[in-house]
C-alpha atoms as a PDB file:
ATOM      1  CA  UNK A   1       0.000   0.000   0.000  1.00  0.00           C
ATOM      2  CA  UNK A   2       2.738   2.342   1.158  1.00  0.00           C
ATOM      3  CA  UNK A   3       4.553   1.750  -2.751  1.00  0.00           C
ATOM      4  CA  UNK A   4       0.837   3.260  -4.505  1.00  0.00           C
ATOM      5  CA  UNK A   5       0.564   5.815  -1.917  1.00  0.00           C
ATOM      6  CA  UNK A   6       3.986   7.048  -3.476  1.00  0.00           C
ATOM      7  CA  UNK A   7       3.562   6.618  -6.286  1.00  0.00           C
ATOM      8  CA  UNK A   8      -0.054   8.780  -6.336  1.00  0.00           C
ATOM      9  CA  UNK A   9       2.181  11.015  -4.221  1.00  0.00           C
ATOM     10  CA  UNK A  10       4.117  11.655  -7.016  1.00  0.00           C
ATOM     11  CA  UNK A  11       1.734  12.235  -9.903  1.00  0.00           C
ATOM     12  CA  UNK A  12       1.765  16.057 -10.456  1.00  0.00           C
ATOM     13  CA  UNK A  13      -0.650  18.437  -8.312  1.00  0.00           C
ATOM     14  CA  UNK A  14      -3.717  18.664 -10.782  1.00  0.00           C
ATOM     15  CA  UNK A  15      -3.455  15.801 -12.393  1.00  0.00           C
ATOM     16  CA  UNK A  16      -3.680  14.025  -8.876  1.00  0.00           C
ATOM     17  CA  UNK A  17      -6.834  15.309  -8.098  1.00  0.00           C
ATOM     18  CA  UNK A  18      -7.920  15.341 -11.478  1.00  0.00           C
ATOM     19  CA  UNK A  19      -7.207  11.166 -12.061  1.00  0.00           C
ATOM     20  CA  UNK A  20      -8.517  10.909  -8.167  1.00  0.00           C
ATOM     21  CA  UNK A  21     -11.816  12.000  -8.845  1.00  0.00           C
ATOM     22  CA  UNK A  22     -12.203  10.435 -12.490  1.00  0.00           C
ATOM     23  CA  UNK A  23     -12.067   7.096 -10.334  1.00  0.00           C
ATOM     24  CA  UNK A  24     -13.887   8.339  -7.332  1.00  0.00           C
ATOM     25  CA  UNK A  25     -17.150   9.898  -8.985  1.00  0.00           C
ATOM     26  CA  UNK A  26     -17.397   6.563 -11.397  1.00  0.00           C
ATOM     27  CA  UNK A  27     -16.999   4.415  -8.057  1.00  0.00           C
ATOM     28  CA  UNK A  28     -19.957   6.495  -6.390  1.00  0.00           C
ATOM     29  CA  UNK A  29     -22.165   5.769  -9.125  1.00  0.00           C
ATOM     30  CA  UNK A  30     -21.112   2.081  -9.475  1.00  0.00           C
ATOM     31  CA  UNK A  31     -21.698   1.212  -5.943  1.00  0.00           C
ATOM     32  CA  UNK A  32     -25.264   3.010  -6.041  1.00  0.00           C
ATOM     33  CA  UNK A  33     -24.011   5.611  -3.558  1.00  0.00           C
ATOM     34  CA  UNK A  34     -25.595   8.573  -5.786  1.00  0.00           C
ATOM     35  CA  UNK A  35     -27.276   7.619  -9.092  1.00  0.00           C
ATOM     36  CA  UNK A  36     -25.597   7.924 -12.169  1.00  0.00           C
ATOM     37  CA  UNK A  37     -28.887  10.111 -12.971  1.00  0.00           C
ATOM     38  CA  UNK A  38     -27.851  12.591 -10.941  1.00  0.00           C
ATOM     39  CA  UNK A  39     -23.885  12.633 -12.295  1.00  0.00           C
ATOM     40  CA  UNK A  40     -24.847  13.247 -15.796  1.00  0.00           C
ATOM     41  CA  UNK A  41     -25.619  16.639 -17.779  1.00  0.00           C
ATOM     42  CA  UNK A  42     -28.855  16.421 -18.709  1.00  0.00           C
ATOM     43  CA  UNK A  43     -30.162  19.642 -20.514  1.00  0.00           C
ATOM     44  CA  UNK A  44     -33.315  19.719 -18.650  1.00  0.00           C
ATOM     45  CA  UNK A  45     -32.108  19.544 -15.284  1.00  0.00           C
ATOM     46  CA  UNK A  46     -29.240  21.573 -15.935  1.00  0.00           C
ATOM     47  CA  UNK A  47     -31.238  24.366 -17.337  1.00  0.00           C
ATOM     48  CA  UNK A  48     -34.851  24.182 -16.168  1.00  0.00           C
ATOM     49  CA  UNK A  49     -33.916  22.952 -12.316  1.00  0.00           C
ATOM     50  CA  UNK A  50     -30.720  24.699 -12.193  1.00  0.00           C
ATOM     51  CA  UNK A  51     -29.114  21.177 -11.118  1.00  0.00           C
ATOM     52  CA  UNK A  52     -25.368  23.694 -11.482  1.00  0.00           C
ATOM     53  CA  UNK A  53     -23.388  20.520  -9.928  1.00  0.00           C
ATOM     54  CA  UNK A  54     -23.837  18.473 -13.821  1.00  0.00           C
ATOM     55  CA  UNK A  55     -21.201  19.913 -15.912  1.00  0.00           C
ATOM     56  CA  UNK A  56     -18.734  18.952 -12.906  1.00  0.00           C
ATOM     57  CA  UNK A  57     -19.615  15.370 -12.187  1.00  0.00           C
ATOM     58  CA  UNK A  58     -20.392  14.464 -16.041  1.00  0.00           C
ATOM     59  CA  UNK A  59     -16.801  15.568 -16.778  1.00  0.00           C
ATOM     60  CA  UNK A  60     -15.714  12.890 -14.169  1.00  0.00           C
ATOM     61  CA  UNK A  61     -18.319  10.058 -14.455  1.00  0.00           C
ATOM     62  CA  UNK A  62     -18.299   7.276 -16.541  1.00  0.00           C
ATOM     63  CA  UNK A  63     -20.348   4.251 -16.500  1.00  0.00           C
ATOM     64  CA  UNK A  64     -17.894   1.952 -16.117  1.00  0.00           C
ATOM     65  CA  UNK A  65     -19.677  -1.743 -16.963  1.00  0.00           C
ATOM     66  CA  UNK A  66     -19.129  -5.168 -18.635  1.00  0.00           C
ATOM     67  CA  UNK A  67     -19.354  -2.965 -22.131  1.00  0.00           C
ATOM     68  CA  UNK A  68     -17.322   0.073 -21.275  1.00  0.00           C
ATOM     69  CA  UNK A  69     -14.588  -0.995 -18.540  1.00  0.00           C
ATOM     70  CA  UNK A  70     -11.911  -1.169 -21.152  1.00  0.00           C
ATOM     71  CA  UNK A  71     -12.709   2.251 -22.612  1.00  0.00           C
ATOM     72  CA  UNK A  72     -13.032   3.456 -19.760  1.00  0.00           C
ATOM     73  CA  UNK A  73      -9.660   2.292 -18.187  1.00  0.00           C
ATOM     74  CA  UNK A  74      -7.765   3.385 -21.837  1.00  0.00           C
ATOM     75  CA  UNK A  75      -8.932   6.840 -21.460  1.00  0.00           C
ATOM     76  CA  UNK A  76      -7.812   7.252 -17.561  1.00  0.00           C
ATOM     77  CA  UNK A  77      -4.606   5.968 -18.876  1.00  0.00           C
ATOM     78  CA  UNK A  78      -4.365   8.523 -21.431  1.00  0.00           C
ATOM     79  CA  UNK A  79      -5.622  11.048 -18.326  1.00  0.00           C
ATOM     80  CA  UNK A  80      -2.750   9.590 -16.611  1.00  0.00           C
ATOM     81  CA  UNK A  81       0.095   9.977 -19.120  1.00  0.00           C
ATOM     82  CA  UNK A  82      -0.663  12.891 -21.327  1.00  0.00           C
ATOM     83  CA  UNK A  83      -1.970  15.318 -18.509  1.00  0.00           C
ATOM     84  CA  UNK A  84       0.868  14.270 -16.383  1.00  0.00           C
ATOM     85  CA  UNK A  85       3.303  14.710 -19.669  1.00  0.00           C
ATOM     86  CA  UNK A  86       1.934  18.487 -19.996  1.00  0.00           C
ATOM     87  CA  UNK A  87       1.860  19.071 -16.151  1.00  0.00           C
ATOM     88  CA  UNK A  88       5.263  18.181 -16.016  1.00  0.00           C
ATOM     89  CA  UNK A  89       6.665  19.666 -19.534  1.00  0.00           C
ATOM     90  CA  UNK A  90       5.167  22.492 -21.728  1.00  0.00           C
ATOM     91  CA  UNK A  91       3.460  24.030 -18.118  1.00  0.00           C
ATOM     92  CA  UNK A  92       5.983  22.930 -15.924  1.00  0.00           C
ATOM     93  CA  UNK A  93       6.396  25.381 -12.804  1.00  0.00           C
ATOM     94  CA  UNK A  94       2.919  27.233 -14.220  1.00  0.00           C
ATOM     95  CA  UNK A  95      -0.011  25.647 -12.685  1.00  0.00           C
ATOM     96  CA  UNK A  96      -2.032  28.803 -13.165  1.00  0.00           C
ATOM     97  CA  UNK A  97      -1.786  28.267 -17.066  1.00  0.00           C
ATOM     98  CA  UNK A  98      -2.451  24.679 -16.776  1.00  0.00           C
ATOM     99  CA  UNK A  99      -5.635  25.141 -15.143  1.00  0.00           C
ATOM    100  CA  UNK A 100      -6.707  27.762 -17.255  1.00  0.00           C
ATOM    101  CA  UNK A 101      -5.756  25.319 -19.959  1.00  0.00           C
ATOM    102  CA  UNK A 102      -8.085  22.613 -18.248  1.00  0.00           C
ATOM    103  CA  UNK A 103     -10.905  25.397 -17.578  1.00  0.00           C
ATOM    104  CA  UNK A 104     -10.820  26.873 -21.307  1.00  0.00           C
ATOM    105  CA  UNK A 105     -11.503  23.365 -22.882  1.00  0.00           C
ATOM    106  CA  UNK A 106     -13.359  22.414 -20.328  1.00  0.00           C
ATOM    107  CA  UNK A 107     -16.112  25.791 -20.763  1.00  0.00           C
ATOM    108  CA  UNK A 108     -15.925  24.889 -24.648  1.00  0.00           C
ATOM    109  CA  UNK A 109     -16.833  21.254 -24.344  1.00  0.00           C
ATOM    110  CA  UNK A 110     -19.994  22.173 -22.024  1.00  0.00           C
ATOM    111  CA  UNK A 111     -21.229  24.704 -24.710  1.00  0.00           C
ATOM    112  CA  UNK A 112     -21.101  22.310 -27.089  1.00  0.00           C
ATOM    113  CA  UNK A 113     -22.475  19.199 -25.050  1.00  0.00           C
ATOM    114  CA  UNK A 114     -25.576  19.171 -26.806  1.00  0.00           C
ATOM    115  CA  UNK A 115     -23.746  16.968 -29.837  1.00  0.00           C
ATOM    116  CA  UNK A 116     -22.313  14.772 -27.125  1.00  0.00           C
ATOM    117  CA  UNK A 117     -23.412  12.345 -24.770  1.00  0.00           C
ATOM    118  CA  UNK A 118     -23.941  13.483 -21.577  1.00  0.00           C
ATOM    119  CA  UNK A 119     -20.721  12.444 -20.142  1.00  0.00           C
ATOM    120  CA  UNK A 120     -17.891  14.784 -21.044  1.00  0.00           C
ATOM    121  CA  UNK A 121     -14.557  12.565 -19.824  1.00  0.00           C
ATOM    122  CA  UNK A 122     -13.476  11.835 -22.948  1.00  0.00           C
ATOM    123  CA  UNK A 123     -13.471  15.166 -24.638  1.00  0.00           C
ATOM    124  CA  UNK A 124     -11.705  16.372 -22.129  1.00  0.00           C
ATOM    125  CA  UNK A 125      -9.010  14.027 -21.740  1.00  0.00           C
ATOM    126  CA  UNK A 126      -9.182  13.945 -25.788  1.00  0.00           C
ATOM    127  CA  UNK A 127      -8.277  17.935 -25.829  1.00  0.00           C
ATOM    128  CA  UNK A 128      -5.349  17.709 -23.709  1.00  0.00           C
ATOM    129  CA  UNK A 129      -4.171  14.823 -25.494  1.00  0.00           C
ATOM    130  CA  UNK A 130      -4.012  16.459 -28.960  1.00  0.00           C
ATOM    131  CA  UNK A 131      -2.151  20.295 -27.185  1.00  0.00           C
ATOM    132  CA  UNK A 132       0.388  17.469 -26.082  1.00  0.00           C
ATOM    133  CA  UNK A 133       0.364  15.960 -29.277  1.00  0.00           C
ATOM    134  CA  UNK A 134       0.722  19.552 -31.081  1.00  0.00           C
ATOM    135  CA  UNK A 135       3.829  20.691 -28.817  1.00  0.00           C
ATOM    136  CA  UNK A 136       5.456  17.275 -29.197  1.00  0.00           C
ATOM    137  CA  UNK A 137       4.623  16.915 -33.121  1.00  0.00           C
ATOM    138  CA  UNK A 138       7.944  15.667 -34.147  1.00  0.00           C
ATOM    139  CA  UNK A 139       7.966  13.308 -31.595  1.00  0.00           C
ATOM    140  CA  UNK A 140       7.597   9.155 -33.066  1.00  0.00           C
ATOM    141  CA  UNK A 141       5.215   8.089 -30.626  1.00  0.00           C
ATOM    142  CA  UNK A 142       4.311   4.055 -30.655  1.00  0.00           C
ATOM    143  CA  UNK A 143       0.462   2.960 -30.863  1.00  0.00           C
ATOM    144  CA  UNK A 144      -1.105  -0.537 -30.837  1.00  0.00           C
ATOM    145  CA  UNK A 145       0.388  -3.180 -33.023  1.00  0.00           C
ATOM    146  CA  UNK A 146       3.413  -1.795 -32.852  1.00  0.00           C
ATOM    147  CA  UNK A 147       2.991   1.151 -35.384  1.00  0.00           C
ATOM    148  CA  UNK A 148       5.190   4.231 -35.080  1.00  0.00           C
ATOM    149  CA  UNK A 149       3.947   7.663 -36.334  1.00  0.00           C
ATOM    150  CA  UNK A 150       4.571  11.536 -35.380  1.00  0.00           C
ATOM    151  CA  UNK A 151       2.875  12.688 -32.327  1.00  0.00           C
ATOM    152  CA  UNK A 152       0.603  14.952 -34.083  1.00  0.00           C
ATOM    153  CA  UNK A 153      -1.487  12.200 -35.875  1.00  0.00           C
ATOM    154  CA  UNK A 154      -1.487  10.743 -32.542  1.00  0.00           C
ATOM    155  CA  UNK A 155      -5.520  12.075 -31.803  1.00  0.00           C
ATOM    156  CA  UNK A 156      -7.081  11.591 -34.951  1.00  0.00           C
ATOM    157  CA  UNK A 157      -5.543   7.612 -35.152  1.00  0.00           C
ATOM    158  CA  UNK A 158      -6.981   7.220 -32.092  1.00  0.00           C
ATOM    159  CA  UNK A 159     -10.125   8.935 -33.599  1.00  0.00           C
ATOM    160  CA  UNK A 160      -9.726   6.898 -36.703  1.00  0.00           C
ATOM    161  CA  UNK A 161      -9.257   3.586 -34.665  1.00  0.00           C
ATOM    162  CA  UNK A 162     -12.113   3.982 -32.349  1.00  0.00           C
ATOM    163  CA  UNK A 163     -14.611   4.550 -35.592  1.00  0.00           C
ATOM    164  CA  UNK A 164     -13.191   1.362 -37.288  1.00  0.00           C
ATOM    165  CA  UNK A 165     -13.801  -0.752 -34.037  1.00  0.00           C
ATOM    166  CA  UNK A 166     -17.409   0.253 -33.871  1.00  0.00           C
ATOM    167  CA  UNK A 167     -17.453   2.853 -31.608  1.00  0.00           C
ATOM    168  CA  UNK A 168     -18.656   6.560 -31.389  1.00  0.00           C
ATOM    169  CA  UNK A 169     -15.999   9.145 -32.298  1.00  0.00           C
ATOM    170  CA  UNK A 170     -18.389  12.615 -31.305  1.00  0.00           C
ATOM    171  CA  UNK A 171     -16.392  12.327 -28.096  1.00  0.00           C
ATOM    172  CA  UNK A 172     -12.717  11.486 -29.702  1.00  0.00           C
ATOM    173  CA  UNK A 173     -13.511  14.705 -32.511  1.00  0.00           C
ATOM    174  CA  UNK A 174     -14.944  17.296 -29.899  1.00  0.00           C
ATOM    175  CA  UNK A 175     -11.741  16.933 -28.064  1.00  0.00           C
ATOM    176  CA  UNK A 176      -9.778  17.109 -30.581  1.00  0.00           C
ATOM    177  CA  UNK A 177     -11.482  20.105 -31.757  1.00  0.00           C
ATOM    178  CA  UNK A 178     -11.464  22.013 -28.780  1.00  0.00           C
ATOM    179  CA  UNK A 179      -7.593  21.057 -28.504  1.00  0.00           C
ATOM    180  CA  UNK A 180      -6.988  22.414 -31.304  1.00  0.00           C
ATOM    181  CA  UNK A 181      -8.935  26.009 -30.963  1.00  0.00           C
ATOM    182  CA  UNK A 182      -6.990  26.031 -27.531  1.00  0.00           C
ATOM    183  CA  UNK A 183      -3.428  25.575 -29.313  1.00  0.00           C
ATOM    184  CA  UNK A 184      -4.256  27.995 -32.232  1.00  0.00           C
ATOM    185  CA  UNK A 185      -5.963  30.767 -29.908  1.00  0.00           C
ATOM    186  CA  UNK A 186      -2.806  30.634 -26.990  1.00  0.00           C
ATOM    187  CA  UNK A 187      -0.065  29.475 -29.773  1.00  0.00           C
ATOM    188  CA  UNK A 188      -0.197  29.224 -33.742  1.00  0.00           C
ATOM    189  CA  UNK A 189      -1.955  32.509 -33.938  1.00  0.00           C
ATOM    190  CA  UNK A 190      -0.369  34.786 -32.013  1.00  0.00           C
ATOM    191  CA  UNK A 191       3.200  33.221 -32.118  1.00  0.00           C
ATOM    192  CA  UNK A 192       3.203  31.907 -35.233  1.00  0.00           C
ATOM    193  CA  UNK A 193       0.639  33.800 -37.566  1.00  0.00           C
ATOM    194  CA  UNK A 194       1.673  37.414 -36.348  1.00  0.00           C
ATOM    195  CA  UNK A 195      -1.804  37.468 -34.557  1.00  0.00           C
ATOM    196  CA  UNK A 196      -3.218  39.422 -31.362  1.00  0.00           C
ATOM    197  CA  UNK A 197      -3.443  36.960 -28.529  1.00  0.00           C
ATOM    198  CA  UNK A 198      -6.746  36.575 -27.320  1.00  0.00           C
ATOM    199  CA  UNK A 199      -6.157  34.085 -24.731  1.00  0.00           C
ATOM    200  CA  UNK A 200      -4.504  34.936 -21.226  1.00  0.00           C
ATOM    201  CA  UNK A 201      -4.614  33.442 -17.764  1.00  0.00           C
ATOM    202  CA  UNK A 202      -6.396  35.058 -15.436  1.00  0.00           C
ATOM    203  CA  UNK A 203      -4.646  36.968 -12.478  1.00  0.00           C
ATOM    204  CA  UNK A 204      -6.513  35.227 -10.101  1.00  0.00           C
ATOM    205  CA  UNK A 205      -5.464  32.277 -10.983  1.00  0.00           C
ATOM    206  CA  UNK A 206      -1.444  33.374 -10.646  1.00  0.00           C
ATOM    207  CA  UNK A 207      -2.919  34.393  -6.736  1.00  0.00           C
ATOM    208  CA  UNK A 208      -4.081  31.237  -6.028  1.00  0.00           C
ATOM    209  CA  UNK A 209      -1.646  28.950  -7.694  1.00  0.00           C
ATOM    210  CA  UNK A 210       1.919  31.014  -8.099  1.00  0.00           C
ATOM    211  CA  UNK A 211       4.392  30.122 -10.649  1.00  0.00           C
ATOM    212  CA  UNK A 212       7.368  27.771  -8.895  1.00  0.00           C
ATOM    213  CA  UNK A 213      10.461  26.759  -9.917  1.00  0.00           C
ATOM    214  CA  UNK A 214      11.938  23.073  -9.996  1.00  0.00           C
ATOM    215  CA  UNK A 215      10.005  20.086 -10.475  1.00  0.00           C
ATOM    216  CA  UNK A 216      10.483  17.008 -13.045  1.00  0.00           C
ATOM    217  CA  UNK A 217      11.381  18.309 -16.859  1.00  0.00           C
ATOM    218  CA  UNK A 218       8.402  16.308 -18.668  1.00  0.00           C
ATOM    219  CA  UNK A 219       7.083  16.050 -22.296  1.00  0.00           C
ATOM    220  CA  UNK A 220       7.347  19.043 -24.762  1.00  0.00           C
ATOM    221  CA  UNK A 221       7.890  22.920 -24.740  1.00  0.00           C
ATOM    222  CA  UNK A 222       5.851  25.278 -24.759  1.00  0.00           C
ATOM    223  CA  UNK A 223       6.370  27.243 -28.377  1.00  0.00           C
ATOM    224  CA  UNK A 224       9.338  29.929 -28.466  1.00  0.00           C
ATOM    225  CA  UNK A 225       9.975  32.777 -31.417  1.00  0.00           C
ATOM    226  CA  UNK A 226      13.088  32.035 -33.221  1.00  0.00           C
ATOM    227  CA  UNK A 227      15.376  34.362 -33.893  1.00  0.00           C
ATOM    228  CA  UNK A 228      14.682  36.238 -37.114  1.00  0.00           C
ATOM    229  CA  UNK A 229      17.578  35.969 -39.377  1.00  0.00           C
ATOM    230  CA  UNK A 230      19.143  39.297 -38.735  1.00  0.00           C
ATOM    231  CA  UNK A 231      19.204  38.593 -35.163  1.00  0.00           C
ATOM    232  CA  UNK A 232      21.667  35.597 -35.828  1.00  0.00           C
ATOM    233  CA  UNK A 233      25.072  35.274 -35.172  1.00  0.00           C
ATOM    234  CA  UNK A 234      26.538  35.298 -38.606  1.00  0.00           C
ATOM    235  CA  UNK A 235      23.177  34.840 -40.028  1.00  0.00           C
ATOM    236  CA  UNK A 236      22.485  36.022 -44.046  1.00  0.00           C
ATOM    237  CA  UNK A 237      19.416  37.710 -45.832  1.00  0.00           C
ATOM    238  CA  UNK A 238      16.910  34.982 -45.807  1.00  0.00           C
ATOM    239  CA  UNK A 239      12.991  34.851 -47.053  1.00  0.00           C
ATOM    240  CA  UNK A 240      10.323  37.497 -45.641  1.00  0.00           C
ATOM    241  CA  UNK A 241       8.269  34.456 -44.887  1.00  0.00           C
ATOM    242  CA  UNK A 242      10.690  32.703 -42.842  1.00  0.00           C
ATOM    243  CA  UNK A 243      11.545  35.352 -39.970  1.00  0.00           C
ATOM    244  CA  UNK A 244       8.080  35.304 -37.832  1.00  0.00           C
ATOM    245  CA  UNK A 245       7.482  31.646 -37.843  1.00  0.00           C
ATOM    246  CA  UNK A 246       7.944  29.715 -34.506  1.00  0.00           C
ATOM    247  CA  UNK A 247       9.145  26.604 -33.193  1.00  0.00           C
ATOM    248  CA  UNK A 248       6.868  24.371 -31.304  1.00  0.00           C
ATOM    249  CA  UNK A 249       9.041  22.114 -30.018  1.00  0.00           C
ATOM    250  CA  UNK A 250      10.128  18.796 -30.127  1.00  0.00           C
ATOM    251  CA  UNK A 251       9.335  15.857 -27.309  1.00  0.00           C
ATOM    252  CA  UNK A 252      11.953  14.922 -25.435  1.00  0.00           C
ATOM    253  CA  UNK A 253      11.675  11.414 -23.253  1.00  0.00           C
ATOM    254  CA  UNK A 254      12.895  11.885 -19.324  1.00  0.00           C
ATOM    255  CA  UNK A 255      16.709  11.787 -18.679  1.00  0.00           C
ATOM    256  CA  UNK A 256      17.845  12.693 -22.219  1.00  0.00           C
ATOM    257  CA  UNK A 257      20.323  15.934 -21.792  1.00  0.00           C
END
């Protein structure tokens, strides 16, 4: 006991309580505790009896059954690895910009929770998975079967893969979609594109949870300008298109130098 007590120990801040409660709220509702009626957003109570507590719990629930216990165990894994990956990596030492992060795709998934189910888990794991998979795009990354590929096909295989096995992939392209109007809004646009930036943290959010220093280098950087060409040591008269554009990083696996 003392060994998984570490090692949940050591799983990053948000993603602790973030993997906690994706296994807590599904355990409630398995052992009968609360009804699964009540953890799921259903428009009507959400709108018409102001039940406010939906868009929390549906984002945590999942019916986990005969039928759905190996989805359902695949996506916390993904939870697991790819939120810990960005924790750890491209937001390392900011947990004010993860959390807005979280928050952003979070607010765009409920809005658009009318084309989903009523569980949102998956969209939101889904969205994190494909910003990782954006700021680690060079990255080979290995799937089932042993296939190897780039990181940024990484969400729409999985995608792909879920539609050819019978499932639904709403969930899968929702994510992916809100993941990807998170990376261009905070990223490709402004950094990239020459764009204004119309995403910032909030300051509250730097009160409550301050930028630190130290902690475990993870997956992935968050995008940096490169130098334009006259800025360059030695550098020569290169392409107007060239100068602005932006490099978003490749992955890096824990312990290279």
């Amino acid at each position: 006991m003392s060994d998984i007590g570490d090692w949940f120990k050591s799983i990053p801040f948000i993603t602790r309580y973030w993997f906690a409660g994706s296994i807590a709220v599904p355990l409630i509702g398995k052992l009968g505790l609360i009804s699964p009626v009540n953890l799921v957003l259903w428009p009507e109570s959400f709108f018409h009896k102001f039940q406010i507590w939906r868009p929390f719990t549906s984002t945590l629930y999942f019916p986990v059954g005969p039928g759905t216990g190996f989805l359902y165990l695949v996506n916390l894994y993904f939870l697991y690895q790819y939120s810990t990956r960005l924790e750890t990596g491209a937001f390392d030492g900011r947990p004010a910009d993860y959390i807005f992060m979280l928050l952003f795709n979070w607010i765009c998934i409920v809005v658009s929770f009318r084309l989903l189910t009523q569980l949102l888990m998956i969209p939101l794991i889904m969205s994190v998975l494909y910003v990782w998979a954006q700021l680690n795009r060079d990255m080979i990354v290995s799937f089932w079967f042993g296939t190897r590929f780039k990181a940024c096909y990484l969400p729409w295989v999985i995608l792909g893969f879920n539609y050819i096995i019978g499932g639904s992939i709403v969930n899968e392209l929702i994510g992916n979609l809100v993941g990807h109007l998170y990376f261009f809004l905070m990223f490709k646009y402004p950094m990239d594109l020459g764009g204004r930036s119309f995403l910032s943290t909030p300051q509250i959010l730097y009160q409550w949870f301050p930028n630190r220093r130290g902690g475990v280098s993870g997956f992935g950087v968050p995008p940096s300008r490169r130098p334009a060409p006259q800025d360059q040591a030695g550098g020569g008269g290169g392409g107007g298109g060239g100068g602005g554009r932006h490099n978003w990083g490749q992955g890096f696996r824990l312990g290279d130098d």
